[in-house]
Protein backbone atom coordinates (compact mmCIF):
# COMPACT_ATOMS: atom_id res chain seq x y z
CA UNK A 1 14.26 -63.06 -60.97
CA UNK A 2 14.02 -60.55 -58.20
CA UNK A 3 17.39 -59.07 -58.89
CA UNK A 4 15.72 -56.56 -61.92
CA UNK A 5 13.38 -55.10 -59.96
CA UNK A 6 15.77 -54.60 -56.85
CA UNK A 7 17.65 -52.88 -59.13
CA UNK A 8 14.58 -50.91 -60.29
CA UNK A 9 13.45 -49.79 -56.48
CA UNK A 10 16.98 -48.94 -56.62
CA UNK A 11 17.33 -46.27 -59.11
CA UNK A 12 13.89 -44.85 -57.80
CA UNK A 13 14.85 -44.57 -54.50
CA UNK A 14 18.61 -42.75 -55.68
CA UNK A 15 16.33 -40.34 -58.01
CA UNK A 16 14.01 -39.66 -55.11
CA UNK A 17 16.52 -39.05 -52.47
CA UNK A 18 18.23 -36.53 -55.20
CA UNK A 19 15.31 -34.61 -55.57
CA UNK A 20 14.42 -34.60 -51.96
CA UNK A 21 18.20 -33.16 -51.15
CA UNK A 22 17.98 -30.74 -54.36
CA UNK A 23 18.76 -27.57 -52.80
CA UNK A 24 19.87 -23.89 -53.50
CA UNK A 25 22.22 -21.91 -50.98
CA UNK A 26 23.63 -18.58 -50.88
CA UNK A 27 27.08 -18.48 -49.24
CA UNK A 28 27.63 -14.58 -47.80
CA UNK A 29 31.06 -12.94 -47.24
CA UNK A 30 30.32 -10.08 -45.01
CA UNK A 31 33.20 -7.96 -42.82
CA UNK A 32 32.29 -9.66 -39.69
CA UNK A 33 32.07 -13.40 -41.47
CA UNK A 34 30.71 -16.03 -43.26
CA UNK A 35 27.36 -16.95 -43.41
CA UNK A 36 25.05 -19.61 -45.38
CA UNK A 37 21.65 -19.26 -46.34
CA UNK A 38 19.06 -21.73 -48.16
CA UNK A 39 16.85 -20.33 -50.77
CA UNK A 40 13.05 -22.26 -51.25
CA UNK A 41 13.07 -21.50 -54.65
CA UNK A 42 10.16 -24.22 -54.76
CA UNK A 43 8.09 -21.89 -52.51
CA UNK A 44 9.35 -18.64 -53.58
CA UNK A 45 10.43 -18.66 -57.29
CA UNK A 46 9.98 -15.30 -58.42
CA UNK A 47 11.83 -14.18 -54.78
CA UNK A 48 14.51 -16.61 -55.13
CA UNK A 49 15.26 -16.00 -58.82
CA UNK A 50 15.52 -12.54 -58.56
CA UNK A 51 17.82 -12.86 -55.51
CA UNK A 52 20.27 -14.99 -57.42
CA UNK A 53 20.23 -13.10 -60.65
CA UNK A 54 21.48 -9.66 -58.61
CA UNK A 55 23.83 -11.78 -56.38
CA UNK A 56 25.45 -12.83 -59.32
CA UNK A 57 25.54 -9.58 -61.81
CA UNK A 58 23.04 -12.06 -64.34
CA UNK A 59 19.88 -10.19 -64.47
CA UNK A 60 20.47 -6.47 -65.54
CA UNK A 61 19.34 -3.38 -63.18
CA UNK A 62 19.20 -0.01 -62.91
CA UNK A 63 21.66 1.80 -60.88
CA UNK A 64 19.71 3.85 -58.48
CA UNK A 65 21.91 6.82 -58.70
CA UNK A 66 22.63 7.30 -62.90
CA UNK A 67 19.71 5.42 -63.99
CA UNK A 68 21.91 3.43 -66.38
CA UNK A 69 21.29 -0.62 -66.83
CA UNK A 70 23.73 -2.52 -65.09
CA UNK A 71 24.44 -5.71 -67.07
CA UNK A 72 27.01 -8.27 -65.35
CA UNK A 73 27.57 -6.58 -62.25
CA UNK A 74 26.86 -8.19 -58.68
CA UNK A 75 24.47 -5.52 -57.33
CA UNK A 76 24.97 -6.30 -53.64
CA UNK A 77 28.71 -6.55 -53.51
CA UNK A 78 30.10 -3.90 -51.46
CA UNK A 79 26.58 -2.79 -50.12
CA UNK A 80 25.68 -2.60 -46.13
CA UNK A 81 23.58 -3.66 -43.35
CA UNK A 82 22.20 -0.45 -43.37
CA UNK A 83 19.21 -0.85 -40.70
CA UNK A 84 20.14 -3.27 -37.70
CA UNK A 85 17.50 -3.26 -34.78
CA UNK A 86 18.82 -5.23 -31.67
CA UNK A 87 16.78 -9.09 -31.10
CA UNK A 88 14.63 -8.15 -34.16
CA UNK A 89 16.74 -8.71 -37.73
CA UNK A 90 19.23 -7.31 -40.27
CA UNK A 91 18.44 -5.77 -43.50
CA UNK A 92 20.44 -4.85 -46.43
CA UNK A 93 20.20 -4.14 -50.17
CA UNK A 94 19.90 -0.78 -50.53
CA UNK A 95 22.61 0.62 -52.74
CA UNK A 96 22.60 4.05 -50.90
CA UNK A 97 22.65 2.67 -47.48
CA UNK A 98 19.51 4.29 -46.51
CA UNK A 99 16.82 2.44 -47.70
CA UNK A 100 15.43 4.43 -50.48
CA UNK A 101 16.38 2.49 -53.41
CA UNK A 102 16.01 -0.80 -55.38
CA UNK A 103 16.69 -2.16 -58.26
CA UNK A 104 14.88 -0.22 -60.66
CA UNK A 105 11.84 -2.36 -60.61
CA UNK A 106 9.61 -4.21 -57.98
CA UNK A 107 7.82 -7.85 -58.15
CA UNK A 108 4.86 -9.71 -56.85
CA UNK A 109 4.30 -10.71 -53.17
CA UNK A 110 4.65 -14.68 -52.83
CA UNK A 111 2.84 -14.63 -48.93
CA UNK A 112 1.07 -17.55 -49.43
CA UNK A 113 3.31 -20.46 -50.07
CA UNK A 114 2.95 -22.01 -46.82
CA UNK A 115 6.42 -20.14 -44.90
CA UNK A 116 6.17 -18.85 -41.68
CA UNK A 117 8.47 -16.81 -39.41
CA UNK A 118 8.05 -19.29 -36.71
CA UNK A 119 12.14 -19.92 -36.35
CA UNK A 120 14.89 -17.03 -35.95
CA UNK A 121 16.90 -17.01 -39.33
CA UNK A 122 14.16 -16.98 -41.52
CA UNK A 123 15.41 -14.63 -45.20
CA UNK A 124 12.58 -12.65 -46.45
CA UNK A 125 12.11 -9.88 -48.68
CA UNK A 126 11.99 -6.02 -47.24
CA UNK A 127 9.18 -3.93 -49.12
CA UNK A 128 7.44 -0.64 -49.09
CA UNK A 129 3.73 -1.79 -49.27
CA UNK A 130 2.22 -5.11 -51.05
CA UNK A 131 3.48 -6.12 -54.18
CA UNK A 132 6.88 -3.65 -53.96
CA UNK A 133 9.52 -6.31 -53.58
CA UNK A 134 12.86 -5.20 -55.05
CA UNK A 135 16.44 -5.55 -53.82
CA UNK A 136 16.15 -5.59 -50.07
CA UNK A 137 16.32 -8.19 -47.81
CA UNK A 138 16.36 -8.76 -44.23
CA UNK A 139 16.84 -11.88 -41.66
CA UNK A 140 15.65 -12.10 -38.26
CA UNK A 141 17.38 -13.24 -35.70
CA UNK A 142 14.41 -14.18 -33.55
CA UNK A 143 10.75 -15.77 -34.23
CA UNK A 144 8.55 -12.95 -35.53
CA UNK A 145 4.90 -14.51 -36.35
CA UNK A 146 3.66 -10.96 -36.55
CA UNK A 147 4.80 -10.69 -39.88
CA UNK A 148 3.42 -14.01 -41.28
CA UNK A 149 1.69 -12.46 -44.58
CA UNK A 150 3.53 -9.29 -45.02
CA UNK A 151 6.65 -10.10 -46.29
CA UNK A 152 7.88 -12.50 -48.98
CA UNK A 153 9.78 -15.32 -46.91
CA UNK A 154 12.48 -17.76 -49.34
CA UNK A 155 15.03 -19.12 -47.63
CA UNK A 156 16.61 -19.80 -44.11
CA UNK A 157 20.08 -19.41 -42.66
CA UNK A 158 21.38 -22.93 -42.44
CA UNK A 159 25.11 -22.12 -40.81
CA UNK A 160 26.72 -19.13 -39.40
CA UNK A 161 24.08 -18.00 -37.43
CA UNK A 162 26.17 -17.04 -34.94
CA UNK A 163 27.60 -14.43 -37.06
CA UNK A 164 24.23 -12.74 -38.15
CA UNK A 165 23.60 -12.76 -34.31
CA UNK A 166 26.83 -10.91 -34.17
CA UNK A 167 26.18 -8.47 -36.52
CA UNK A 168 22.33 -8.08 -35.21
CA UNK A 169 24.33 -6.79 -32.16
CA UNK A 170 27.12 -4.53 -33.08
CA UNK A 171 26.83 -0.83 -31.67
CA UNK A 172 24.37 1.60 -33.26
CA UNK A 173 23.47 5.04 -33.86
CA UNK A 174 20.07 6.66 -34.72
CA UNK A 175 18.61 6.68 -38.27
CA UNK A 176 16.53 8.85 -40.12
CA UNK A 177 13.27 7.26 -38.88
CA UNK A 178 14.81 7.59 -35.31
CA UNK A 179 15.31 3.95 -34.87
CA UNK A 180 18.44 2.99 -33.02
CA UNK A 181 19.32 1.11 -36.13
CA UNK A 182 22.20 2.31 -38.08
CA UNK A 183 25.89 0.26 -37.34
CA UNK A 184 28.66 3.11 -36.13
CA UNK A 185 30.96 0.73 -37.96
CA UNK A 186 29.48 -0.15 -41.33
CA UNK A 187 29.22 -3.88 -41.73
CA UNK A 188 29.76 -4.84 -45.38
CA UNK A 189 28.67 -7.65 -48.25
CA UNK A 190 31.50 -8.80 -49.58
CA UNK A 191 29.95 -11.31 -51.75
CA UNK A 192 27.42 -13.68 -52.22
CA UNK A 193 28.01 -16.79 -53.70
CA UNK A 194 25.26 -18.93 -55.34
CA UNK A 195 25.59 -23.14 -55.00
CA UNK A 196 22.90 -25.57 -56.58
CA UNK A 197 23.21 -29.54 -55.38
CA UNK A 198 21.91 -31.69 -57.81
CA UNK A 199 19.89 -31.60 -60.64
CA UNK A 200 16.53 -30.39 -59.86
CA UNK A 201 18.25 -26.83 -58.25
CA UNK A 202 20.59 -26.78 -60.96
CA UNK A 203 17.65 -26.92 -63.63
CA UNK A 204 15.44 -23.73 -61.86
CA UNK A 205 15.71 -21.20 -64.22
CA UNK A 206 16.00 -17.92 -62.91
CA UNK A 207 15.04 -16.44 -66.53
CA UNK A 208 11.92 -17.97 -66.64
CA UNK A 209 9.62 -16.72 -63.68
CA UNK A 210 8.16 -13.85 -65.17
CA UNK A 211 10.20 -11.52 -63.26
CA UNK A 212 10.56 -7.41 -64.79
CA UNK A 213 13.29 -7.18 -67.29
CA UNK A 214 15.57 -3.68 -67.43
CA UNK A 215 16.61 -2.50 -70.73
CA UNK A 216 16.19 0.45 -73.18
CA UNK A 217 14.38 1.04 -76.34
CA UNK A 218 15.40 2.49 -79.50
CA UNK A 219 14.01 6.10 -80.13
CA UNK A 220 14.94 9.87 -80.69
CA UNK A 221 15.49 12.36 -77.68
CA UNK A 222 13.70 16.00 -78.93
CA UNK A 223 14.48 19.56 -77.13
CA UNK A 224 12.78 22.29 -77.73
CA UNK A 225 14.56 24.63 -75.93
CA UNK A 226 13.24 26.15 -72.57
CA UNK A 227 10.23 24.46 -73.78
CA UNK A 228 10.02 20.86 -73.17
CA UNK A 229 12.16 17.49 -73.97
CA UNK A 230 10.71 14.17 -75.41
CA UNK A 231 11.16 11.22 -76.80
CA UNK A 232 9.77 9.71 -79.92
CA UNK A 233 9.96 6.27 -80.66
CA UNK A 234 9.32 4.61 -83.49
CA UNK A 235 7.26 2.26 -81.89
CA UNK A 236 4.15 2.67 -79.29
CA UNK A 237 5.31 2.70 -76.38
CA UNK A 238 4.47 -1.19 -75.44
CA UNK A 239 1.88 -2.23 -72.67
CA UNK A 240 2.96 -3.32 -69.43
CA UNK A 241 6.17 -1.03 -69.69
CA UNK A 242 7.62 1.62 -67.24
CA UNK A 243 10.17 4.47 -68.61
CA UNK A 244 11.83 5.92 -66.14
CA UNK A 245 13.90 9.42 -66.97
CA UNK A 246 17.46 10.10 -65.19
CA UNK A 247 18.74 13.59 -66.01
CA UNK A 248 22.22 15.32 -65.61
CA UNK A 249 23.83 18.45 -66.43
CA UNK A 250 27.36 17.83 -65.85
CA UNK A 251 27.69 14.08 -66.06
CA UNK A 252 28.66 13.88 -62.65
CA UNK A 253 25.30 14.25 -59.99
CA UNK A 254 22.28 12.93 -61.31
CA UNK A 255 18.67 12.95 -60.55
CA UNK A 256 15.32 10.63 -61.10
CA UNK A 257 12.89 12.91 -62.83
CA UNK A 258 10.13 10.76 -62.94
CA UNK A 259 8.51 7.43 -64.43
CA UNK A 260 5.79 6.82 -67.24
CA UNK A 261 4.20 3.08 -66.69
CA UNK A 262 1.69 1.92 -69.49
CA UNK A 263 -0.69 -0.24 -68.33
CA UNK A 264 -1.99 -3.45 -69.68
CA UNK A 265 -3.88 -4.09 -72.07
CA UNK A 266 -3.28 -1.62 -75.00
CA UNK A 267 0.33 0.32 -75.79
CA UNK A 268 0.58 3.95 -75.28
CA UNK A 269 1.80 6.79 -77.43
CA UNK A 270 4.86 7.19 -80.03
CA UNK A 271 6.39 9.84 -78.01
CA UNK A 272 6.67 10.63 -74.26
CA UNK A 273 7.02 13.90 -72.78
CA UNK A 274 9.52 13.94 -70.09
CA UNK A 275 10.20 17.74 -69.12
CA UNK A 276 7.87 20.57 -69.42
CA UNK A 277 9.35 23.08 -69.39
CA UNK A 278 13.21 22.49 -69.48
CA UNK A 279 15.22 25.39 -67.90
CA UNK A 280 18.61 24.02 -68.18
CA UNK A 281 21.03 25.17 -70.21
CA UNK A 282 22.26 21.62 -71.12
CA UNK A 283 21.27 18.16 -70.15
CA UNK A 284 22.09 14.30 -70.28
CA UNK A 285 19.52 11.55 -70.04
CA UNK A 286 19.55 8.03 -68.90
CA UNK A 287 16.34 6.45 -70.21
CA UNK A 288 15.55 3.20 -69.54
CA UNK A 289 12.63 1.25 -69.95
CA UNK A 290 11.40 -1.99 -67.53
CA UNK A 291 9.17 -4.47 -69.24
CA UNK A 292 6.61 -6.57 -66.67
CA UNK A 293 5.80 -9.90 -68.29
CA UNK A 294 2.83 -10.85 -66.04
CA UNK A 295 1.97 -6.80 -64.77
CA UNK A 296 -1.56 -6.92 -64.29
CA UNK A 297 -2.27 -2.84 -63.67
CA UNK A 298 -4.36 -1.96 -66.74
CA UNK A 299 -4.36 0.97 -68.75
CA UNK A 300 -7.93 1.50 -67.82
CA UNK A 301 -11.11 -0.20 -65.88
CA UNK A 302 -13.40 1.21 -68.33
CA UNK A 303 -16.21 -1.59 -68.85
CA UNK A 304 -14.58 -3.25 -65.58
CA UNK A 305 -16.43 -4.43 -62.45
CA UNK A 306 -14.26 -3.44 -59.11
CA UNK A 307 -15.17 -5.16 -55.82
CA UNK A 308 -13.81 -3.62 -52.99
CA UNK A 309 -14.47 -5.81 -49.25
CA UNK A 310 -14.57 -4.04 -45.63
CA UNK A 311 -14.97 -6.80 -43.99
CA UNK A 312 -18.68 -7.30 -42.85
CA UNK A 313 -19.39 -4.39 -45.72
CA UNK A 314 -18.24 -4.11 -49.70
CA UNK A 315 -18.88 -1.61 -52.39
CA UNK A 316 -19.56 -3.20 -55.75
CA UNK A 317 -18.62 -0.88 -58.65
CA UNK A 318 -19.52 -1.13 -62.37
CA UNK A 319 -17.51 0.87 -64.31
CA UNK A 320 -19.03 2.16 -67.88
CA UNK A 321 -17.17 2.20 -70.96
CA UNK A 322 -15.97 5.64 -70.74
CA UNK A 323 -13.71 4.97 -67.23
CA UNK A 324 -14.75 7.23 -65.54
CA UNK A 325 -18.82 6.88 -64.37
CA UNK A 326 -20.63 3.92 -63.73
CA UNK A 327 -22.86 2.76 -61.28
CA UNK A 328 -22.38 1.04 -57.26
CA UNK A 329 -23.77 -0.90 -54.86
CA UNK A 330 -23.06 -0.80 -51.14
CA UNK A 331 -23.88 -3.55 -49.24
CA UNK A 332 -23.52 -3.57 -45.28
CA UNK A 333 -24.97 -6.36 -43.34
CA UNK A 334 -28.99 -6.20 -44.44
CA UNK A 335 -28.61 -2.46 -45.92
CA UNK A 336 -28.43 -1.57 -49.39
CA UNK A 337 -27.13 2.16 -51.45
CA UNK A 338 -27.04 1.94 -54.74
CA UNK A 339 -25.99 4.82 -57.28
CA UNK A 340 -24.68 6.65 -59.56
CA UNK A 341 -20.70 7.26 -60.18
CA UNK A 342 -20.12 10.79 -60.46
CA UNK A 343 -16.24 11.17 -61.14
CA UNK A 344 -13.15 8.29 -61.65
CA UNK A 345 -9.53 8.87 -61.82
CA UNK A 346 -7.39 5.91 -61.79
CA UNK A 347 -3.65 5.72 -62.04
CA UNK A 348 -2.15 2.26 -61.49
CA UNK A 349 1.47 0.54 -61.56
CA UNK A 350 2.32 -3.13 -62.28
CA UNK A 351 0.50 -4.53 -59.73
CA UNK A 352 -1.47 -1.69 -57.81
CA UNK A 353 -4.40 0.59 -58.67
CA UNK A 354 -5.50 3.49 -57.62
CA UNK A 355 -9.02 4.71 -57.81
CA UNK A 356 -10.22 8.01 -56.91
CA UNK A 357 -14.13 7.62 -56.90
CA UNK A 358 -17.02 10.75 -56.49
CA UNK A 359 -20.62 9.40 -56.11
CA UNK A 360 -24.10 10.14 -55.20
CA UNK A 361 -25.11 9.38 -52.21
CA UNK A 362 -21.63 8.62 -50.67
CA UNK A 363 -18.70 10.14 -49.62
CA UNK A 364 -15.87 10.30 -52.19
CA UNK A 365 -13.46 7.72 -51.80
CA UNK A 366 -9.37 6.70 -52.72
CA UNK A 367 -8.83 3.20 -53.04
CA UNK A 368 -5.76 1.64 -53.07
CA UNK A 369 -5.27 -2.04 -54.26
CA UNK A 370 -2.19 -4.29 -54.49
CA UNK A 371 -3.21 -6.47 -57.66
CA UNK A 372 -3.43 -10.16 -57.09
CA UNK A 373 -5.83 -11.05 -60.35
CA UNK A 374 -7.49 -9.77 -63.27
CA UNK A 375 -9.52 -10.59 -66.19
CA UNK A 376 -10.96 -9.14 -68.68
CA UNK A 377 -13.80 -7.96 -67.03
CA UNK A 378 -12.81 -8.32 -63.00
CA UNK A 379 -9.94 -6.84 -60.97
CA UNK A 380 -9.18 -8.66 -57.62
CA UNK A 381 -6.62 -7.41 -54.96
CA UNK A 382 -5.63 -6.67 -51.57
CA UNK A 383 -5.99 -3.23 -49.90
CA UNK A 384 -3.02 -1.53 -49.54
């Protein structure tokens, strides 16, 4: 009679345990060695799924340097430790070695999912500012609490540690920045090679955490000669889209000429002026075109309320229907200023906003948010 449910407890206790040991890990192949690290893509998913999808050529990017989309190709095979600092950690994943570059696009912040840098080893994501995640990486090779909150954290080196130690130590010269950071002898990703245990880590779907997706879009490329070049599409351009323009004149150097994002919330126009004027004689363009499932930079905060915290004081802003007047309220501690919105410009990416804000009364202001929430009236964020 008892021998059913034994074998019931059983198969609950085999599922759990599978679960429980459901794990993702990262095997590197660098020129100094071998080392393993474990990715929380519970914790981290967006982190952890782009991290996979570049180690292993399956989510397309855009090379830094011709601004075409890379489909199939590992991005960080090949790449370097490019900025070493002695007891603190490695970093890598910039394609030029020097720290300027990315993928093509950047991702949300995941700082609050409970990870802490309270062990050496800890794999988090490098970034520019809040919400600018990308392609770099870094892992420390001692406990650094000071940057609990600041940077992404998903995953952990679980063998070889001795070898990142070795590498956090290898000579160094001077870099840009004047850090003595840079390896004399360039230490070199060989690989990375992705292994899922069981079936919990082999069902995480790295396609299906909202993460930017690199591609192009069908249109026309117009020159007017010495005039200016565009490009009409026969579409809007969609909301929550970047373009970014890559321009040639031989094929062989290129150069970024700049970056158009639409913001949420309506699509902007048929064609996009790139150049104006265009002086050369001939050019080639790369064009492609990131789209940002779950961006939340809008295309404007007209009819928007902005709240904007100090600390002990905040500004309350209600933006009127044109985008650019309104009304404010100041509060700090028992004092109150209240008035009138003068002049608004706001630009904004993704996930970040910039307001630059005249008023009466008080002394003009630029704000500039990382984007953590929004509706369709309210826009929440984090100072940046």
């Amino acid at each position: 009679m008892t021998l059913p449910t034994f074998k019931t407890l059983l198969l609950v206790f085999i599922a759990s345990a599978s679960c429980a040991n459901s794990q993702i890990f990262a095997d590197f192949q660098t020129s100094m060695g071998a080392f393993t690290c474990q990715l929380n893509y519970v914790a981290s998913p967006q982190a952890v799924a782009n991290f996979i999808g570049l180690a292993e050529g399956s989510r397309p990017w855009v090379d830094p340097v011709t601004g075409s989309v890379r489909i199939g190709v590992p991005y960080y095979n090949g790449v370097i430790f490019h900025r070493v600092i002695a007891g603190f950690m490695n970093q890598s994943g910039s394609r030029n070695g020097l720290g300027t570059d990315g993928p093509g696009y950047v991702f949300r912040d995941e700082v609050t999912n409970g990870l802490n840098n309270s062990t050496a080893g800890v794999l988090s994501m490098a970034n520019s500012g809040k919400n600018t995640n990308g392609a770099q990486f870094f892992i420390t090779v001692a406990p650094q609490p000071s940057l609990d909150g600041g940077y992404t954290i998903f995953g952990n080196v679980t063998s070889g540690i001795s070898v990142v130690n070795a590498i956090n130590a290898v000579p160094k010269s001077l870099n840009s920045s004047g850090e003595l950071a840079v390896p004399i002898t360039p230490v070199v990703i060989q690989s990375i090679a992705i292994r899922r245990l069981y079936a919990e880590a082999q069902a995480f779907n790295i396609n299906a955490q909202n993460l930017p997706i690199c591609g192009g879009v069908a249109g026309t490329l117009k020159v007017v000669p010495a005039v200016a070049v565009s490009y009409a599409m026969p579409a809007a351009q969609p909301a929550a889209t970047v373009f970014q323009l890559f321009r040639s004149t031989n094929l062989q150097s290129w150069s970024k000429r700049g970056e158009i994002y639409q913001g949420t919330g309506s699509p902007g126009g048929h064609e996009v002026v790139f150049e104006n004027p265009s002086l050369a004689a001939q050019a080639f363009y790369n064009i492609p075109l990131i789209r940002y499932p779950d961006a939340l930079g809008p295309a404007s905060t007209a009819s928007r309320t902005l709240t904007v915290n100090f600390g002990s004081e905040y500004l309350i802003y209600q933006i009127d229907a044109t985008g650019s007047g309104g009304t404010y309220q100041y509060f700090s501690g028992t004092t109150l200023l209240s008035g009138t919105i003068t002049s608004l410009n706001f630009q904004s990416g993704p996930w970040s906003g910039v307001w630059i804000i005249y008023h009466s009364g008080l002394a003009p202001l630029r704000i500039t948010a990382a984007l953590d929430s929004s509706t369709a009236t309210l826009i929440q964020g984090r100072m940046a």
